[in-house]
Protein backbone atom coordinates (compact mmCIF):
# COMPACT_ATOMS: atom_id res chain seq x y z
CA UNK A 1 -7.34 69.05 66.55
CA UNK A 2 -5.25 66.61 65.18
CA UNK A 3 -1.86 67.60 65.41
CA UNK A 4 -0.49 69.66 68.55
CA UNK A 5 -0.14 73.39 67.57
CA UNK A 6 3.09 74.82 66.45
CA UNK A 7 4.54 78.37 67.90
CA UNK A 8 7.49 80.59 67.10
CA UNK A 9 9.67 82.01 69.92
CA UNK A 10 10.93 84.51 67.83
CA UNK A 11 7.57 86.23 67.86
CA UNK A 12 7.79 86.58 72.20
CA UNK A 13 11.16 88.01 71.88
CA UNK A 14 10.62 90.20 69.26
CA UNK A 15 10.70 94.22 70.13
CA UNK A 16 7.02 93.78 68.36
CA UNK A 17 4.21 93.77 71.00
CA UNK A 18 1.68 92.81 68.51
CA UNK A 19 4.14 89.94 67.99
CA UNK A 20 4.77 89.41 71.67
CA UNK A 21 0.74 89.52 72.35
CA UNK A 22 0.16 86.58 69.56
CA UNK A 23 2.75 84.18 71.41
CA UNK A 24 1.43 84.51 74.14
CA UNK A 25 -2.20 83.79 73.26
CA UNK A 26 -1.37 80.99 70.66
CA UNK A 27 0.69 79.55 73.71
CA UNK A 28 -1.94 80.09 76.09
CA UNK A 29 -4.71 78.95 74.17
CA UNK A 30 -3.12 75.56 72.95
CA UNK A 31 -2.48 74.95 76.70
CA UNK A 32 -6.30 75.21 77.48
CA UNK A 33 -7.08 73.13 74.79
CA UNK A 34 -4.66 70.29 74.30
CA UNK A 35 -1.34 71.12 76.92
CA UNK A 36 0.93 70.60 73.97
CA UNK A 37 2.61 72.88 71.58
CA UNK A 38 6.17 72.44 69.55
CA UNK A 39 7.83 75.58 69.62
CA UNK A 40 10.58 76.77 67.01
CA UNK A 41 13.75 79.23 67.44
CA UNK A 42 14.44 77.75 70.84
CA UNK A 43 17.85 78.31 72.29
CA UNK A 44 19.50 74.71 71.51
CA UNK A 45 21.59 75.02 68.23
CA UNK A 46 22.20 71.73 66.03
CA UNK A 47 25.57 70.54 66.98
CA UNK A 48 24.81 70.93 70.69
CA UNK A 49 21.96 68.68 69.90
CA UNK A 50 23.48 66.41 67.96
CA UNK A 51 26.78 65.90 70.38
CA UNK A 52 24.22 65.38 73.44
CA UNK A 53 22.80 62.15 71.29
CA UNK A 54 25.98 61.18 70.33
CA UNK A 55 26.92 61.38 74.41
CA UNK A 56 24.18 59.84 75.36
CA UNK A 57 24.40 56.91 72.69
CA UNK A 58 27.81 56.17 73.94
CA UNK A 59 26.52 55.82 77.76
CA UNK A 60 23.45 53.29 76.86
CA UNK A 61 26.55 51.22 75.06
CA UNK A 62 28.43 50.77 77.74
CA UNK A 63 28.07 47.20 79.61
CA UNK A 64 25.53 46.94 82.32
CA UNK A 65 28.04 46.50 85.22
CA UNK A 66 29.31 49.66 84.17
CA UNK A 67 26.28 51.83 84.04
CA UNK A 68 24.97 50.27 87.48
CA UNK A 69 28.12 52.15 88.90
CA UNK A 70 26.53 55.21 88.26
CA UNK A 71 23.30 53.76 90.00
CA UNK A 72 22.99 55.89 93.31
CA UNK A 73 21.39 54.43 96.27
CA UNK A 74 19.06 56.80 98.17
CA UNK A 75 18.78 59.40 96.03
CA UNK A 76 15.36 58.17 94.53
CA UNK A 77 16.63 58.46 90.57
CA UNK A 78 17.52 62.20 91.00
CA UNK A 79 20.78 62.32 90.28
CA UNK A 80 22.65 59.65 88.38
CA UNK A 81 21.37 56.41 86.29
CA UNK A 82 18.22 54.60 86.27
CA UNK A 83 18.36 50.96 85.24
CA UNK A 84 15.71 48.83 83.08
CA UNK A 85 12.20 48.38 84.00
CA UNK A 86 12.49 50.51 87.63
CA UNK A 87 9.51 53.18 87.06
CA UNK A 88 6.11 52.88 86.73
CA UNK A 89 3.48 55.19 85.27
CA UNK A 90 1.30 55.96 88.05
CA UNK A 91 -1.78 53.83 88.29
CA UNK A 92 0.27 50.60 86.22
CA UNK A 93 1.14 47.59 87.58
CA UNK A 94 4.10 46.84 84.69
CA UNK A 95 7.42 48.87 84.51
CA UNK A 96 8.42 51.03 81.34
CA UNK A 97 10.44 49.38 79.07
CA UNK A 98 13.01 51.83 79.59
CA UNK A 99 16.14 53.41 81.28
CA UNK A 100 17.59 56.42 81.73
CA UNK A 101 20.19 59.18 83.27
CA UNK A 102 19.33 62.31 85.22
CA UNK A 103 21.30 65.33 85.22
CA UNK A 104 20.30 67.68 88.10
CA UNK A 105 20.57 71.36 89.41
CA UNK A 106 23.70 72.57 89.59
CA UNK A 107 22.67 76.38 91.37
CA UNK A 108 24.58 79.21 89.54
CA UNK A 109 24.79 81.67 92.46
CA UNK A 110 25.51 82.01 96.49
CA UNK A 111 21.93 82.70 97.12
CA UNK A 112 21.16 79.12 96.04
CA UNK A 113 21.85 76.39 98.37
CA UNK A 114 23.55 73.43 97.12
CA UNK A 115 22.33 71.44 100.01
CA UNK A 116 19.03 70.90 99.05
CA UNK A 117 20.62 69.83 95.14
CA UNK A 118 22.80 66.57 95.54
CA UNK A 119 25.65 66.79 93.28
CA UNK A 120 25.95 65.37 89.61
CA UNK A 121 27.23 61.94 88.88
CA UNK A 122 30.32 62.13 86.61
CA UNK A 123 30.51 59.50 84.26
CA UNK A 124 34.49 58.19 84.28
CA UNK A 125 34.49 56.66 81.14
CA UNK A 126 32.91 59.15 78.99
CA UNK A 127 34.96 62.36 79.74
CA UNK A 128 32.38 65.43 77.57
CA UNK A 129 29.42 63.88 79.03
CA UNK A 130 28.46 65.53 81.79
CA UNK A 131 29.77 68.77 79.75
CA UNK A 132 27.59 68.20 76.92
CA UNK A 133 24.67 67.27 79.17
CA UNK A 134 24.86 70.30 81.35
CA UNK A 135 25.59 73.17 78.28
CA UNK A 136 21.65 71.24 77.28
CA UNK A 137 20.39 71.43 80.71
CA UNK A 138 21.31 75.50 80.69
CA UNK A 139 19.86 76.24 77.53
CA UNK A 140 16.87 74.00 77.83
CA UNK A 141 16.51 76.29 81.20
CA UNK A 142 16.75 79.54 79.32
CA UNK A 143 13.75 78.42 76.66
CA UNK A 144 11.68 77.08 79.64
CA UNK A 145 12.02 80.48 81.34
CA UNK A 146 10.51 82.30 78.34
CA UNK A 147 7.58 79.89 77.66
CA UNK A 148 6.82 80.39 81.11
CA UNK A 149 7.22 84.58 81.06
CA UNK A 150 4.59 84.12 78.22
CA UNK A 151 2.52 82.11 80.40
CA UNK A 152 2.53 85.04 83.27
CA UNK A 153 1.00 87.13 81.20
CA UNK A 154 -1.66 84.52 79.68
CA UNK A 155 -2.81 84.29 83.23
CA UNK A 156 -2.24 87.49 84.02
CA UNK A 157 0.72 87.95 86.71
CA UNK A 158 3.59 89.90 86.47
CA UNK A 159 5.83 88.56 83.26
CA UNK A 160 8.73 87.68 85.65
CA UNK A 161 6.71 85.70 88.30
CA UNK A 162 7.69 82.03 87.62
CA UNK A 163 12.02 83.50 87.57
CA UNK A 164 12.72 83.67 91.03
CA UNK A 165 11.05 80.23 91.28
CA UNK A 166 12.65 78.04 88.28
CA UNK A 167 16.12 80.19 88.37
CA UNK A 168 17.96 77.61 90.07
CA UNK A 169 15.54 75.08 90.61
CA UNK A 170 14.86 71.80 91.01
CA UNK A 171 14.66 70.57 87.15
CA UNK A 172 16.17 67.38 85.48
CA UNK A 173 16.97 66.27 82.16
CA UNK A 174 16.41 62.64 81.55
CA UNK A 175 18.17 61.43 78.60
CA UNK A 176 15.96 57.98 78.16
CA UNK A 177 16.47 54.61 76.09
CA UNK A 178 14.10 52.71 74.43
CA UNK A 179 15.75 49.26 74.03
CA UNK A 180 14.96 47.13 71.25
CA UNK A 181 12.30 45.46 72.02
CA UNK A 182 13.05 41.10 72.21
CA UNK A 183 9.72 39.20 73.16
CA UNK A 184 6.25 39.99 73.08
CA UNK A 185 5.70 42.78 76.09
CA UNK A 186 2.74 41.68 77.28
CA UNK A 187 1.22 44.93 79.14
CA UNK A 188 3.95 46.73 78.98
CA UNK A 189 5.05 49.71 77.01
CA UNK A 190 7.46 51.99 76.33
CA UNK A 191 6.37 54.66 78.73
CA UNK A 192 2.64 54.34 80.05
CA UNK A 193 0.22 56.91 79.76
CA UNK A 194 1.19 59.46 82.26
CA UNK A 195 0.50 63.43 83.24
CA UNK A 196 4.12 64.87 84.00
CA UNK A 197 4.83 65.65 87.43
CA UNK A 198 6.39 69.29 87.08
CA UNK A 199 5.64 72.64 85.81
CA UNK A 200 6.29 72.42 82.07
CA UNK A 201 8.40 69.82 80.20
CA UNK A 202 10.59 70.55 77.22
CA UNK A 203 11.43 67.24 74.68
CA UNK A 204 14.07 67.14 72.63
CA UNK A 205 13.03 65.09 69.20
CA UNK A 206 13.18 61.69 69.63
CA UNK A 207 15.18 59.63 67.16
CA UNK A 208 11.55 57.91 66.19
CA UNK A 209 8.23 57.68 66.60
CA UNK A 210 5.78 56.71 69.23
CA UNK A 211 4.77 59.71 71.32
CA UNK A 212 0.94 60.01 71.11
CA UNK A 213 -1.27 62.87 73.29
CA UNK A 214 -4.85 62.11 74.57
CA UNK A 215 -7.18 64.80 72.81
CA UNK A 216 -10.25 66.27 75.55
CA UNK A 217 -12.67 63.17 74.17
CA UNK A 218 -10.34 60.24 74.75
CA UNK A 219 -8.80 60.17 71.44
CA UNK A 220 -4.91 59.52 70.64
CA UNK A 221 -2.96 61.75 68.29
CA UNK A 222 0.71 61.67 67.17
CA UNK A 223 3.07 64.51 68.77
CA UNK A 224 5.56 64.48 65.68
CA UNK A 225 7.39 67.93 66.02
CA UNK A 226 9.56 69.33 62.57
CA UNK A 227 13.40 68.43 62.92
CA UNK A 228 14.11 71.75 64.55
CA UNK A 229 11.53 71.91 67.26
CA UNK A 230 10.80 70.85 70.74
CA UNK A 231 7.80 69.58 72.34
CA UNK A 232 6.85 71.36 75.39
CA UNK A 233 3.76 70.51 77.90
CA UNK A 234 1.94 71.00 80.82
CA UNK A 235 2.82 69.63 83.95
CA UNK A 236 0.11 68.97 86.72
CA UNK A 237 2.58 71.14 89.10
CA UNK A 238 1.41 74.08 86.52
CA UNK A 239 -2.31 72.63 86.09
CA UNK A 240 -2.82 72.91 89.81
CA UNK A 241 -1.15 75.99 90.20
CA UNK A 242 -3.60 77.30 87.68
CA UNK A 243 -6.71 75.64 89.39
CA UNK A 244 -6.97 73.40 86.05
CA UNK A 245 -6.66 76.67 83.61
CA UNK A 246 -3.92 74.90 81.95
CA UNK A 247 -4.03 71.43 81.30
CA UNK A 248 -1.74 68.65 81.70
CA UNK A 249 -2.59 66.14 79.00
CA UNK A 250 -2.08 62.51 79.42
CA UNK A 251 0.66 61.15 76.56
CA UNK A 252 2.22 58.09 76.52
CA UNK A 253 5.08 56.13 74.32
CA UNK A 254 3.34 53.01 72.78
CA UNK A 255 5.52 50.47 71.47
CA UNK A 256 6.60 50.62 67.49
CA UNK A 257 5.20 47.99 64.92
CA UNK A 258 6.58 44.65 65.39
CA UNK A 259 8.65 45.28 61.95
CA UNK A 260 10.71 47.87 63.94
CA UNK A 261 11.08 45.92 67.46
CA UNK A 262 14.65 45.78 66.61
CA UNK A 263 15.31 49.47 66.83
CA UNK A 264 16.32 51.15 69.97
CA UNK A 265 14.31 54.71 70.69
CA UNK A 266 15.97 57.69 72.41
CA UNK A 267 14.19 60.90 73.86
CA UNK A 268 15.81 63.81 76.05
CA UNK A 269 12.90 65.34 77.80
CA UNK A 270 13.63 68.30 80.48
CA UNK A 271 11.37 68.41 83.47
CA UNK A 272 11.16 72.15 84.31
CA UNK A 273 10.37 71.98 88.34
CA UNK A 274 10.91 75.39 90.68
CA UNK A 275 12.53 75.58 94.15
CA UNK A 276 10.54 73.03 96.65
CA UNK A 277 9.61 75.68 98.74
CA UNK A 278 7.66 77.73 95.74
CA UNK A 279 3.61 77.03 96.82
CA UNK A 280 1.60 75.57 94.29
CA UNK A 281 -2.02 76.99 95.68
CA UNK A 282 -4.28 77.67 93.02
CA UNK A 283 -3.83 80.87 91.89
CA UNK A 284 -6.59 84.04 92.53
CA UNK A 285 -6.38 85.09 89.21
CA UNK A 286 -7.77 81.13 88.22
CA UNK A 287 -10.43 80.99 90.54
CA UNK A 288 -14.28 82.44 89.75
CA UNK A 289 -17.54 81.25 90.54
CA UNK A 290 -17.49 78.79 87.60
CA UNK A 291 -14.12 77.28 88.55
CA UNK A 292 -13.76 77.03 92.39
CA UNK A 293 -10.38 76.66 93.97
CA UNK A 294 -9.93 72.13 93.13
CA UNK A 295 -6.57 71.71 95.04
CA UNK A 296 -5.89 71.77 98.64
CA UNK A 297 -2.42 73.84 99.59
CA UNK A 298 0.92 72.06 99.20
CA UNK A 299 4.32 72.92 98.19
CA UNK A 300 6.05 71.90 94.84
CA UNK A 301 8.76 69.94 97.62
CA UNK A 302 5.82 68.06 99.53
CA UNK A 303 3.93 67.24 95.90
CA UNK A 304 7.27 65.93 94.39
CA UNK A 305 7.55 63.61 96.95
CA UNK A 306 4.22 62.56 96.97
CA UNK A 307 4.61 61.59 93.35
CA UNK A 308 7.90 59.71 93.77
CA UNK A 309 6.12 57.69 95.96
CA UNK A 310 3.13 56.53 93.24
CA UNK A 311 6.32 55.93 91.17
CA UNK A 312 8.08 53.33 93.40
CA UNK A 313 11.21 55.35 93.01
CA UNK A 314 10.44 56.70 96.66
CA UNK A 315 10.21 53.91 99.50
């Protein structure tokens, strides 16, 4: 395999079960194998895409004195901005040559408590871009719901068990920038190689190259979706959850030719995560005599935190 596999959503939300059926093993499938698909027909239309870069461009612009502002104290990087070289890939010594803005929960109903969410940081100067981010945030939401219905059924639960979980949950979209890149890096890299943290992530295109996936015998490919899809993955929250059924796949952002230093990257991945409280024990359904229960019992709360941590962006 040396290209991540493509899928349509059309086909899972067709009134076709034959349709339905293929999704979901194509989806299933490429997630035992590599942990990477790009999926078409998602639920993000082009201008909403295009005004979310244009957003996002603007806030990178602005000076540094300004963005620190938005910099939160004690909230760990959940809510807010993110300045240059603060995270680590876990298991690196050198910082990501990167920054970036989270957009957070913002719970939908009365059932959902808005303690356990803090609130969004409005950016002052820039009055559609908390808008723009969130109308992303919902519809990334919407196409992470489906993947995961398909996923149910792959695994064989009920289609609707991950809803109650991820409906209102604990997910962030991370607009990121790349800077361009002045002196020689040394160690460092764009983003380091890394499994994701959460249950699935969903990546908007990035404006260029650089993402690269670590194939089953150590080998690097290129994740370079068409125009009009998004990357999705496999988070270890999922992995575990599925006692290592489905895998999450080690990627990283290397750093472009020297030729193209000067260029500034952007990406807009959405890290799907449930409500802390959902458990992440390895599921019945994943466990045999060939593939005992891996993971001790934890909580998708207690495991977030524990991962913050190996970041440094929990003290």
């Amino acid at each position: 395999m040396n290209t991540i596999p493509s899928v349509n959503l059309a086909d899972f939300l067709t009134q076709n079960l034959e349709k339905k059926q293929k999704f979901v093993n194509e989806i299933g499938q490429a997630y035992e194998e590599i942990g990477f698909v790009s999926l078409k027909n998602h639920f993000l239309d082009d201008k909403l895409v295009d005004d979310l870069y244009n957003e996002v461009k603007k806030f990178f612009a602005l000076p540094v004195e300004v963005k620190q502002k938005y910099e939160i104290p004690g909230l760990a990087g959940q809510r807010g901005y993110v300045s240059f070289g603060k995270e680590t890939a876990k298991g690196r010594k050198v910082a990501d040559l990167k920054e970036f803005w989270h957009f957070g929960q913002n719970p939908s109903n009365e059932t959902a408590s808005t303690a356990q969410y803090p609130p969004n940081v409005t950016v002052e100067e820039l009055p559609d871009f908390n808008k723009v981010g969130m109308e992303a945030y919902r519809m990334l939401e919407k196409t992470g719901i489906y993947v995961l219905r398909a996923l149910a059924l792959y695994i064989g639960l009920d289609e609707f068990y991950f809803d109650q979980w991820v409906t209102n949950g604990n997910s962030i979209l991370r607009p990121i920038h790349y800077p361009p890149i002045t002196e020689e890096p040394k160690d460092a890299v764009r983003a380091g190689a890394h499994g994701d943290i959460n249950l699935i992530t969903l990546l908007m295109g990035a404006s260029t190259g650089g993402l690269q996936v670590q194939r089953r015998d150590g080998e690097w490919i290129d994740a370079i979706p068409n125009e009009d899809e998004l990357v999705i993955n496999v988070g270890d929250m999922l992995e575990r959850h599925t006692n290592n059924k489905l895998r999450s796949t080690i990627h990283r952002v290397i750093n472009p030719p020297k030729d193209q230093w000067d260029k500034p990257r952007y990406s807009i991945p959405f890290f799907m995560h449930p409500k802390s409280d959902m458990k992440l024990n390895c599921l019945p359904e994943c466990i045999d005599e060939n593939n005992p229960k891996a993971y001790p019992d934890i909580t998708a709360g207690e495991f977030l935190n524990q991962r913050l941590r190996e970041l440094g962006l929990l003290k």
